[in-house]
PDB file of N, CA and C in Angstrom:
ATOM      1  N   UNK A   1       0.835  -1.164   0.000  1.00  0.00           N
ATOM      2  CA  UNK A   1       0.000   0.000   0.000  1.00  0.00           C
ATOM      3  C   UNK A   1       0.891   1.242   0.000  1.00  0.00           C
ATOM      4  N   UNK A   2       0.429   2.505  -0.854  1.00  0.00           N
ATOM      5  CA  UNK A   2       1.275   3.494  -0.993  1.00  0.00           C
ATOM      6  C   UNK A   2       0.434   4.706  -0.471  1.00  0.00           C
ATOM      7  N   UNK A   3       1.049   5.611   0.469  1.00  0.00           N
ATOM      8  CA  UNK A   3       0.324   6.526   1.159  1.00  0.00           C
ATOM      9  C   UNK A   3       0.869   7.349   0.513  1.00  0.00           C
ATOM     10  N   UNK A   4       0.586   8.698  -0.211  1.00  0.00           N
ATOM     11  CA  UNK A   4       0.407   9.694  -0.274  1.00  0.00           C
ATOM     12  C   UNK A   4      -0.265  10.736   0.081  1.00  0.00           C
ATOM     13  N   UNK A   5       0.353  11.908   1.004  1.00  0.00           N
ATOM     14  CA  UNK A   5       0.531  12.914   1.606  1.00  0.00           C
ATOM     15  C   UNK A   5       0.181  14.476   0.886  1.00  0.00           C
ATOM     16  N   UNK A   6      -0.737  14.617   0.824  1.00  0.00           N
ATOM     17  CA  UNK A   6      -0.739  16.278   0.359  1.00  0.00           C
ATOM     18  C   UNK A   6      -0.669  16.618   1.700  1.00  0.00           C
ATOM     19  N   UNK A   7      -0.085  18.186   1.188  1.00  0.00           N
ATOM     20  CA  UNK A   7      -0.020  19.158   2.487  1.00  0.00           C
ATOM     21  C   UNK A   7      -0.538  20.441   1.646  1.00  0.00           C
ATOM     22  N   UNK A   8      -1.518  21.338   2.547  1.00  0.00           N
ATOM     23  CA  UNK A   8      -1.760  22.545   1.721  1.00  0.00           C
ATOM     24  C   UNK A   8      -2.032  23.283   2.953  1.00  0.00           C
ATOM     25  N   UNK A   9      -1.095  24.417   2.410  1.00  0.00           N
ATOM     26  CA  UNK A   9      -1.038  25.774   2.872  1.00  0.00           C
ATOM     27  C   UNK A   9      -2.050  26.605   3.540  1.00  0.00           C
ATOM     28  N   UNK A  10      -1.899  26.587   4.578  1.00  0.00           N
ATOM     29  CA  UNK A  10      -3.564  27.700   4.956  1.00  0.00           C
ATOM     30  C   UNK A  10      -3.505  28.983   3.904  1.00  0.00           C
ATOM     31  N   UNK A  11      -4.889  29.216   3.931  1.00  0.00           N
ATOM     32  CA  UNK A  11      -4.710  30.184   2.929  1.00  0.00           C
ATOM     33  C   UNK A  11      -4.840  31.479   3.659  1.00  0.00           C
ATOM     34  N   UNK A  12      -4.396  32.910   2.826  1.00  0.00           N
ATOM     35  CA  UNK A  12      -4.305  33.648   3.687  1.00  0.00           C
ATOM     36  C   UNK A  12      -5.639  34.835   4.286  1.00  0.00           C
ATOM     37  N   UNK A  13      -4.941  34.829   4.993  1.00  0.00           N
ATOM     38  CA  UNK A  13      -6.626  35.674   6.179  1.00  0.00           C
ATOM     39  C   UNK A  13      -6.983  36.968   5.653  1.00  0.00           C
ATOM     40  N   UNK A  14      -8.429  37.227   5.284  1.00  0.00           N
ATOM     41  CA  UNK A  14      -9.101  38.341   5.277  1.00  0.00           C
ATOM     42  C   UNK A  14      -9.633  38.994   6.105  1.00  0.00           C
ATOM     43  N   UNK A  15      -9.185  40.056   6.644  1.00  0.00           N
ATOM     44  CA  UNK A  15      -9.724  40.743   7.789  1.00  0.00           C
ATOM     45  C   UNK A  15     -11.091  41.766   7.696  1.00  0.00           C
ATOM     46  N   UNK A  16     -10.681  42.256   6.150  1.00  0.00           N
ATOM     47  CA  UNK A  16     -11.931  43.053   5.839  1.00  0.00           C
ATOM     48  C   UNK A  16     -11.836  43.057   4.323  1.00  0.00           C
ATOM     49  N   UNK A  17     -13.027  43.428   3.925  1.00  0.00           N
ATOM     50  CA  UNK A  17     -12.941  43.365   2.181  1.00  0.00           C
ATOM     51  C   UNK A  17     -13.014  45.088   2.429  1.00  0.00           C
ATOM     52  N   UNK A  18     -12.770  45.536   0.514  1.00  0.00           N
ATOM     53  CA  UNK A  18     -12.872  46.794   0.514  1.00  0.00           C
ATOM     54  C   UNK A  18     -14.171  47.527   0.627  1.00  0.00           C
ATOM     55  N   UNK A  19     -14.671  48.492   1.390  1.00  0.00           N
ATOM     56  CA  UNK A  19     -16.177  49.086   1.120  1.00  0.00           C
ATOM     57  C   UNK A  19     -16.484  49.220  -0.093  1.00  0.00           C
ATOM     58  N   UNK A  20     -15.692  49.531  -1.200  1.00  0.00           N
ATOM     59  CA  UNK A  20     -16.368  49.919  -2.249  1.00  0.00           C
ATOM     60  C   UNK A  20     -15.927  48.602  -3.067  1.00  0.00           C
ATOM     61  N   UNK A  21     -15.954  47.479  -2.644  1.00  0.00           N
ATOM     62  CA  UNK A  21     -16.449  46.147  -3.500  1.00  0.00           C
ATOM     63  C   UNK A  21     -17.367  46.089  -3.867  1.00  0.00           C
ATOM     64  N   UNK A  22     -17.987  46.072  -5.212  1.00  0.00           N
ATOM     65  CA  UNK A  22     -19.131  45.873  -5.917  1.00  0.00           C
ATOM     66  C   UNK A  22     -19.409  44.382  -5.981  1.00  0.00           C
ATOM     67  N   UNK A  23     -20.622  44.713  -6.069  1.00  0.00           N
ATOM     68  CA  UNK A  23     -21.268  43.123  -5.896  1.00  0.00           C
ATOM     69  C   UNK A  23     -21.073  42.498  -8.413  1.00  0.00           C
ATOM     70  N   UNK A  24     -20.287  41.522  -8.275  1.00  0.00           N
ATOM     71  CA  UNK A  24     -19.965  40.825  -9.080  1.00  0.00           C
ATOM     72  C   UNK A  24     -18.670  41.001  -9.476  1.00  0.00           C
ATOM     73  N   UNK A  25     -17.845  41.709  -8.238  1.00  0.00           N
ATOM     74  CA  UNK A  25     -16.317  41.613  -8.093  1.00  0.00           C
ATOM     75  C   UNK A  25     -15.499  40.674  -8.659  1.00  0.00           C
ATOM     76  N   UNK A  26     -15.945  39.569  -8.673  1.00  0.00           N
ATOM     77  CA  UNK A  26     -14.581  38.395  -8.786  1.00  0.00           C
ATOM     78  C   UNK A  26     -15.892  37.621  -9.847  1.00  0.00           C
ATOM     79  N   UNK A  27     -15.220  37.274 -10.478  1.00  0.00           N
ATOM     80  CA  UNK A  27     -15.994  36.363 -11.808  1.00  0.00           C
ATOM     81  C   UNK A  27     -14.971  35.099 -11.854  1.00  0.00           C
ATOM     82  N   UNK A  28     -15.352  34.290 -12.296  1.00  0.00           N
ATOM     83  CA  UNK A  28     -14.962  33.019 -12.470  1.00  0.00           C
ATOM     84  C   UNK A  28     -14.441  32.288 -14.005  1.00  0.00           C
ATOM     85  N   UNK A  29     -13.625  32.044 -14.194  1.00  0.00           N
ATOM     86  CA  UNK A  29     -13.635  31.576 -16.119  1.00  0.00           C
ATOM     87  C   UNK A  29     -12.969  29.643 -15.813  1.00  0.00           C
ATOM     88  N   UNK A  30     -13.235  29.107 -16.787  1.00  0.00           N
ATOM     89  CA  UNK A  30     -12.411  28.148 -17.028  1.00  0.00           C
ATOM     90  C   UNK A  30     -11.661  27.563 -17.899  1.00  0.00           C
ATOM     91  N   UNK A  31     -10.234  27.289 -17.016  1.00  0.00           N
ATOM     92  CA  UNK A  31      -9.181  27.337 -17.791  1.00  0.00           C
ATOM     93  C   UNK A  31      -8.661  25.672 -18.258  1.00  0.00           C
ATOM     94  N   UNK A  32      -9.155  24.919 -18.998  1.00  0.00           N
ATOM     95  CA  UNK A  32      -8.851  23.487 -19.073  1.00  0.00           C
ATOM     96  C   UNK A  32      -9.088  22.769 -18.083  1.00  0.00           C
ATOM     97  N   UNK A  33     -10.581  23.082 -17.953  1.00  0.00           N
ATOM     98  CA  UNK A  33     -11.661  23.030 -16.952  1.00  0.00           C
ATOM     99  C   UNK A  33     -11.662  22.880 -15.870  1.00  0.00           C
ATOM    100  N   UNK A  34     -10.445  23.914 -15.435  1.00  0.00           N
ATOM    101  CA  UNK A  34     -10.191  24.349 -13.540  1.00  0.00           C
ATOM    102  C   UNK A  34     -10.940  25.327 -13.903  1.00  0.00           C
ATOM    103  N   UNK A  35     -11.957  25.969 -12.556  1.00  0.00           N
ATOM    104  CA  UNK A  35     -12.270  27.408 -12.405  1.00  0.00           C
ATOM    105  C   UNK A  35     -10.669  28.304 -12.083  1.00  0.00           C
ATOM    106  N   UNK A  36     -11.089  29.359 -12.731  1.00  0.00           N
ATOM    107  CA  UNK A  36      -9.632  30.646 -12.235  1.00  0.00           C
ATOM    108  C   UNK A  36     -11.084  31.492 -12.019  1.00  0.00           C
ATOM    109  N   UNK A  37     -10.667  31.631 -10.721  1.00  0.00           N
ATOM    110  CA  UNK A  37     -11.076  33.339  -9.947  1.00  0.00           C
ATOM    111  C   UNK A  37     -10.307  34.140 -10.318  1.00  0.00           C
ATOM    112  N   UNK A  38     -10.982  35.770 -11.036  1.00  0.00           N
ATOM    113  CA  UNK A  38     -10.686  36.428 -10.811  1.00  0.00           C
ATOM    114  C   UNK A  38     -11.151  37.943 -10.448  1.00  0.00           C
ATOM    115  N   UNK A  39     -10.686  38.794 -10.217  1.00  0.00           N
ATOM    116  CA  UNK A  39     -11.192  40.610 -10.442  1.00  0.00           C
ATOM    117  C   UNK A  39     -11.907  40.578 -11.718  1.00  0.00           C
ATOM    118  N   UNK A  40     -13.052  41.129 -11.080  1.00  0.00           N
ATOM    119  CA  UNK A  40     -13.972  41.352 -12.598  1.00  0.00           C
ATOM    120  C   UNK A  40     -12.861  42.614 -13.340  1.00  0.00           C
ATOM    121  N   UNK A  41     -13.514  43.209 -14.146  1.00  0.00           N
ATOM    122  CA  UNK A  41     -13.034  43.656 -15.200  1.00  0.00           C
ATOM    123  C   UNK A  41     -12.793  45.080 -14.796  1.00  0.00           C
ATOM    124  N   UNK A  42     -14.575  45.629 -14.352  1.00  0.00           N
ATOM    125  CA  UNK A  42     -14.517  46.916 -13.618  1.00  0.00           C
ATOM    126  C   UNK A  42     -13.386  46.902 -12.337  1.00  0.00           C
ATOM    127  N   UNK A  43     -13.280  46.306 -11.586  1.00  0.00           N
ATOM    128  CA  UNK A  43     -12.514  46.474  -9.907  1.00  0.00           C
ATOM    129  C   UNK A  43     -11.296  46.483 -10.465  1.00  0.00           C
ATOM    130  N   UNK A  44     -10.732  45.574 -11.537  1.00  0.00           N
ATOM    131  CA  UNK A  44      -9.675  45.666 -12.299  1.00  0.00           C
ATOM    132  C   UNK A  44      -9.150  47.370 -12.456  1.00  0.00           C
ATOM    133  N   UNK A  45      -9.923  47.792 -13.319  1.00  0.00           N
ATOM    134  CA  UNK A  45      -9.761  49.195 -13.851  1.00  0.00           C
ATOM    135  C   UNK A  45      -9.672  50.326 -12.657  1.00  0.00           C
ATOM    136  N   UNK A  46     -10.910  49.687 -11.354  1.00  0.00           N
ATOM    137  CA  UNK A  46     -10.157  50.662 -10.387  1.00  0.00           C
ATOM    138  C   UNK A  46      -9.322  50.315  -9.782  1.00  0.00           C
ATOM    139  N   UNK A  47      -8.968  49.007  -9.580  1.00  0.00           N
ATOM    140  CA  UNK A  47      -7.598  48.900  -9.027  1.00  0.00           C
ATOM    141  C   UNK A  47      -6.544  50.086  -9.535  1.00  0.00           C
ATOM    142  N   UNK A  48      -6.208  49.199 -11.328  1.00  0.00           N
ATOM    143  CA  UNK A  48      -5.580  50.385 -11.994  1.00  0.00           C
ATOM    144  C   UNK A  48      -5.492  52.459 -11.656  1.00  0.00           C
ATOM    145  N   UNK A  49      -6.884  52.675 -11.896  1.00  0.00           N
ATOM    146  CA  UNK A  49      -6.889  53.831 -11.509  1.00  0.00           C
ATOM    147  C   UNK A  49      -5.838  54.595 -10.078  1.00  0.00           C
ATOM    148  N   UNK A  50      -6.324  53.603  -8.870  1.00  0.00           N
ATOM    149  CA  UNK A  50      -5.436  53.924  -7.536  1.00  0.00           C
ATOM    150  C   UNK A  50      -4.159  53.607  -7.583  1.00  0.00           C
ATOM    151  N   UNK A  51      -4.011  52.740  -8.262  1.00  0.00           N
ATOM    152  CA  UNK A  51      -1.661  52.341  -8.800  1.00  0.00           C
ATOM    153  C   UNK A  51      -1.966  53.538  -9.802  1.00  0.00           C
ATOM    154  N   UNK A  52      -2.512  54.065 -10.949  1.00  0.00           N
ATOM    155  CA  UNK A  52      -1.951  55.500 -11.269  1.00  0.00           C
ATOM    156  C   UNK A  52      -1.798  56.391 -11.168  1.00  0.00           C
ATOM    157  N   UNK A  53      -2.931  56.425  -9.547  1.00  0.00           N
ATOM    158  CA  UNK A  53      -3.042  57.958  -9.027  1.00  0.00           C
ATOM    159  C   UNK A  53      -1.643  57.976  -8.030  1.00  0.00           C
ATOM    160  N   UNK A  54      -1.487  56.483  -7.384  1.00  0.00           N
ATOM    161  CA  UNK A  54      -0.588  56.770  -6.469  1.00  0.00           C
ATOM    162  C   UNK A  54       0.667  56.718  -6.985  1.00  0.00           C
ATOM    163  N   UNK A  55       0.709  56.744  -8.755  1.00  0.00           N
ATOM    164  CA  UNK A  55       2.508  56.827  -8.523  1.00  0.00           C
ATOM    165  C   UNK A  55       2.702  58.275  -9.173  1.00  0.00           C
ATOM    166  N   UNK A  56       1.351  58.946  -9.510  1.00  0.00           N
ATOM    167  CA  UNK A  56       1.613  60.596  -9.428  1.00  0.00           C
ATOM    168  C   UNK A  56       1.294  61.480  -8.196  1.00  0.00           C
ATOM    169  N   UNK A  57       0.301  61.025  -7.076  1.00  0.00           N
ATOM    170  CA  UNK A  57       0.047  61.542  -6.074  1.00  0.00           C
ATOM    171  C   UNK A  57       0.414  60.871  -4.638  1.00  0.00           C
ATOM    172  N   UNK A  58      -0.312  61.533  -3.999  1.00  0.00           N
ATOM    173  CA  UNK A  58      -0.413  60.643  -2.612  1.00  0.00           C
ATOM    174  C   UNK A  58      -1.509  60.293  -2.536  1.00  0.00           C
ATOM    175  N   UNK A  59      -1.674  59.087  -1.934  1.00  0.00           N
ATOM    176  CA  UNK A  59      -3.253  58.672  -1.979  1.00  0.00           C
ATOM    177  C   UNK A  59      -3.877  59.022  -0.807  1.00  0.00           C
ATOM    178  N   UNK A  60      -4.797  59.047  -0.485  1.00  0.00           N
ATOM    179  CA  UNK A  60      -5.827  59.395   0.963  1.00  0.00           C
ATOM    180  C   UNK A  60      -5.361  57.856   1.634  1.00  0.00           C
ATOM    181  N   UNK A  61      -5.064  58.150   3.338  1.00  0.00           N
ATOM    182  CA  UNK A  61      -5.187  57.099   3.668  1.00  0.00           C
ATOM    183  C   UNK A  61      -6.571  55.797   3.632  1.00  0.00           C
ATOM    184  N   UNK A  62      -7.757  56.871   3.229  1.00  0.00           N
ATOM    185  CA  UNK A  62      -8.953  55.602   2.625  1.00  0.00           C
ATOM    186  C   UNK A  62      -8.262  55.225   1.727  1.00  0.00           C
ATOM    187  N   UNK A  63      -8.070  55.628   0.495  1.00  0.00           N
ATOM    188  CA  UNK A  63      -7.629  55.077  -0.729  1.00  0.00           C
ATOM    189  C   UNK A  63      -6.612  53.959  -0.264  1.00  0.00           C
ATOM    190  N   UNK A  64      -5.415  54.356   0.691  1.00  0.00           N
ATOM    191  CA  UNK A  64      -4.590  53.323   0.757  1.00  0.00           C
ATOM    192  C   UNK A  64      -4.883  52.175   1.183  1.00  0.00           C
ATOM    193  N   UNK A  65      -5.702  52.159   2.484  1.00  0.00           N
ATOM    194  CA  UNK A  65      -6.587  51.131   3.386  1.00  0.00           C
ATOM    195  C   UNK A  65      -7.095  50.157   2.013  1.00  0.00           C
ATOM    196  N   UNK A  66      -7.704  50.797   1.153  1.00  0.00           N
ATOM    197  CA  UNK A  66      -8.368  50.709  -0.206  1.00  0.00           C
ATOM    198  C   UNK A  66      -7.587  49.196  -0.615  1.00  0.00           C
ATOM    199  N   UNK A  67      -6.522  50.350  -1.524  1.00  0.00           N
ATOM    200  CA  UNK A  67      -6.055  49.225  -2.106  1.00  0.00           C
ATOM    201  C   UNK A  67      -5.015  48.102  -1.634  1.00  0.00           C
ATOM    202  N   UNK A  68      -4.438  48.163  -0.490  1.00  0.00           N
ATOM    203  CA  UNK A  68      -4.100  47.251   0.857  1.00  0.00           C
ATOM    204  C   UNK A  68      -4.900  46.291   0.861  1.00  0.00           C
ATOM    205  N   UNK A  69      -6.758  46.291   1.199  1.00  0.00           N
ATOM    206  CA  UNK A  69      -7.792  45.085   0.817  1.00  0.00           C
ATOM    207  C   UNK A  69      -7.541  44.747  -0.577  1.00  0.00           C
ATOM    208  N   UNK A  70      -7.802  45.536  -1.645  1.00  0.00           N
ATOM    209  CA  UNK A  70      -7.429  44.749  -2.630  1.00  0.00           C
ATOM    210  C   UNK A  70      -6.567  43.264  -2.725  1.00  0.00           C
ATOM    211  N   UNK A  71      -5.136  44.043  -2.464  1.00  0.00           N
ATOM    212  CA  UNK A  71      -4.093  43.425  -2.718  1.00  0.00           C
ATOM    213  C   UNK A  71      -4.204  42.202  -1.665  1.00  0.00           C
ATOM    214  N   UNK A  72      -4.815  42.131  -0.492  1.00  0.00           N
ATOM    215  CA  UNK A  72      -4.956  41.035   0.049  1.00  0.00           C
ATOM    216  C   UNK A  72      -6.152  39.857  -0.482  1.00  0.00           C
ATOM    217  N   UNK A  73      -6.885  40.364  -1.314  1.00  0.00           N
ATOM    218  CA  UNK A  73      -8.176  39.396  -1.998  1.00  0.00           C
ATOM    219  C   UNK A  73      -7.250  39.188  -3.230  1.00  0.00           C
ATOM    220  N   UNK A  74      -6.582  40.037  -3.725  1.00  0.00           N
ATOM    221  CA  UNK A  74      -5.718  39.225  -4.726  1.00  0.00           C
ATOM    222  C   UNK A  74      -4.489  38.022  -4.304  1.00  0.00           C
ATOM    223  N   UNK A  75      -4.145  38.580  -3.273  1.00  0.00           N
ATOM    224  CA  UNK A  75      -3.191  37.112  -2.515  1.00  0.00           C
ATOM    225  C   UNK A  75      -4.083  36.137  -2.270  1.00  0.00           C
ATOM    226  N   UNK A  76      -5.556  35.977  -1.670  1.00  0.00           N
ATOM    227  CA  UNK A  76      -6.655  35.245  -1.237  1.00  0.00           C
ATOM    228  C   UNK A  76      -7.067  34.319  -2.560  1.00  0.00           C
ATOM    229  N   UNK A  77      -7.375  35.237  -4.145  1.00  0.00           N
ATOM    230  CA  UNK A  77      -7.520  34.784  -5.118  1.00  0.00           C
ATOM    231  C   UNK A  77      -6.567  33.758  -5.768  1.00  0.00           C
ATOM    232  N   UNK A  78      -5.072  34.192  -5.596  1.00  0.00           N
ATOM    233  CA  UNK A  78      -3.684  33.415  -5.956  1.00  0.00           C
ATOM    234  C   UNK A  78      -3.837  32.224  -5.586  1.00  0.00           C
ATOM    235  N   UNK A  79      -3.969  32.281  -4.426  1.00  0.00           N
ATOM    236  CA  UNK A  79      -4.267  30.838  -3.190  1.00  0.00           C
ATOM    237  C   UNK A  79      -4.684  29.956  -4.034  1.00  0.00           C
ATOM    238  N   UNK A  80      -6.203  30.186  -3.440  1.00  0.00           N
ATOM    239  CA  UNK A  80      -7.751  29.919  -4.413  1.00  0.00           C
ATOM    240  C   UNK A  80      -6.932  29.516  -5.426  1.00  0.00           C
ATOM    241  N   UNK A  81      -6.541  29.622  -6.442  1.00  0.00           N
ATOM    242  CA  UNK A  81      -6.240  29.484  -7.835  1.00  0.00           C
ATOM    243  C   UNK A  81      -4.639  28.313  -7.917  1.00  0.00           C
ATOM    244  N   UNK A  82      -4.407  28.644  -6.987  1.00  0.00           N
ATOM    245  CA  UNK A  82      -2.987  27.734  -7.074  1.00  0.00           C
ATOM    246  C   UNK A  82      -3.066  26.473  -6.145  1.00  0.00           C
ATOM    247  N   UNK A  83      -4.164  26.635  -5.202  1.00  0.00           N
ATOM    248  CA  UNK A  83      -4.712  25.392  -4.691  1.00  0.00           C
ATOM    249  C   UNK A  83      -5.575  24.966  -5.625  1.00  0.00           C
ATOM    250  N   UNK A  84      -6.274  24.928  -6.639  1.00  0.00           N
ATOM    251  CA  UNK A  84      -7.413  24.494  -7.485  1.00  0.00           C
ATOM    252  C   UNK A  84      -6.352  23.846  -8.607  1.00  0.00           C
ATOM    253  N   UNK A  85      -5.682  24.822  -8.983  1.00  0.00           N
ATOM    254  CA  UNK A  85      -4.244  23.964  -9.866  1.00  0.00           C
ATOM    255  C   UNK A  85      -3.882  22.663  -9.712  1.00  0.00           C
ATOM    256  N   UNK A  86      -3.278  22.953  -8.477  1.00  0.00           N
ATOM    257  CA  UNK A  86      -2.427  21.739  -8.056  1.00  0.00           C
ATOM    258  C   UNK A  86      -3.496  20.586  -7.571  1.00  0.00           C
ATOM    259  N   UNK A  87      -4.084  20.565  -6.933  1.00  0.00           N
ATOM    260  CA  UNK A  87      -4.797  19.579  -6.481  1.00  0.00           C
ATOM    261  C   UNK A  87      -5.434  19.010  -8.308  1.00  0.00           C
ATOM    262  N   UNK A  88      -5.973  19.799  -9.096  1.00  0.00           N
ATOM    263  CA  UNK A  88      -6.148  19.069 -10.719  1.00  0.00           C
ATOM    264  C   UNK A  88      -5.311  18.049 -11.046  1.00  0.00           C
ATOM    265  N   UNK A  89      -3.786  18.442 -10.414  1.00  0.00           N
ATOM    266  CA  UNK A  89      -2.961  18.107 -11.190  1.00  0.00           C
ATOM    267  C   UNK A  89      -2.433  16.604  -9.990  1.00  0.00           C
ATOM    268  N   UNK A  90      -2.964  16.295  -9.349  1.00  0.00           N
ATOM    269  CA  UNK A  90      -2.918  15.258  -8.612  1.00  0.00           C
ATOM    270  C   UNK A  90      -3.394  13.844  -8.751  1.00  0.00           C
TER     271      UNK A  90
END
């Protein structure tokens, strides 16, 4: 008998989402029929918007708080997506 061992990573913690998350934020596609989560298209573009304001301005500390949640639902999404990978591929 042969035991094999997965081990997977806790994934990482959300403390708060952003207030101005719109409802159909993260859309789903499939990629060689894994789901990939991702940023809809719009949250995309404001993401974008706040990385262009902030590498000509300063951002409001809302704005920063802002995109800080972002960037943690995008580490949350990575996860999500690289645990759905690998386990396919098992």
């Amino acid at each position: 008998m042969i035991l094999r061992v997965i081990s997977i990573a806790l994934p990482p913690k959300l403390d708060h989402l952003p207030e101005t998350l719109p409802e159909g934020a993260v859309c789903i596609e499939l990629e060689e029929g894994i789901p990939v989560f991702r940023a809809s298209s719009s949250v995309q573009a404001h993401i974008e918007s706040l990385l262009t304001k902030q590498q000509t301005t300063t951002l409001s500390a809302a704005e920063e708080q802002e995109l800080d949640r972002y960037e943690e639902i995008d580490d949350y999404l990575s996860f999500v997506n690289r645990t759905l990978r690998n386990l396919s591929l098992t």
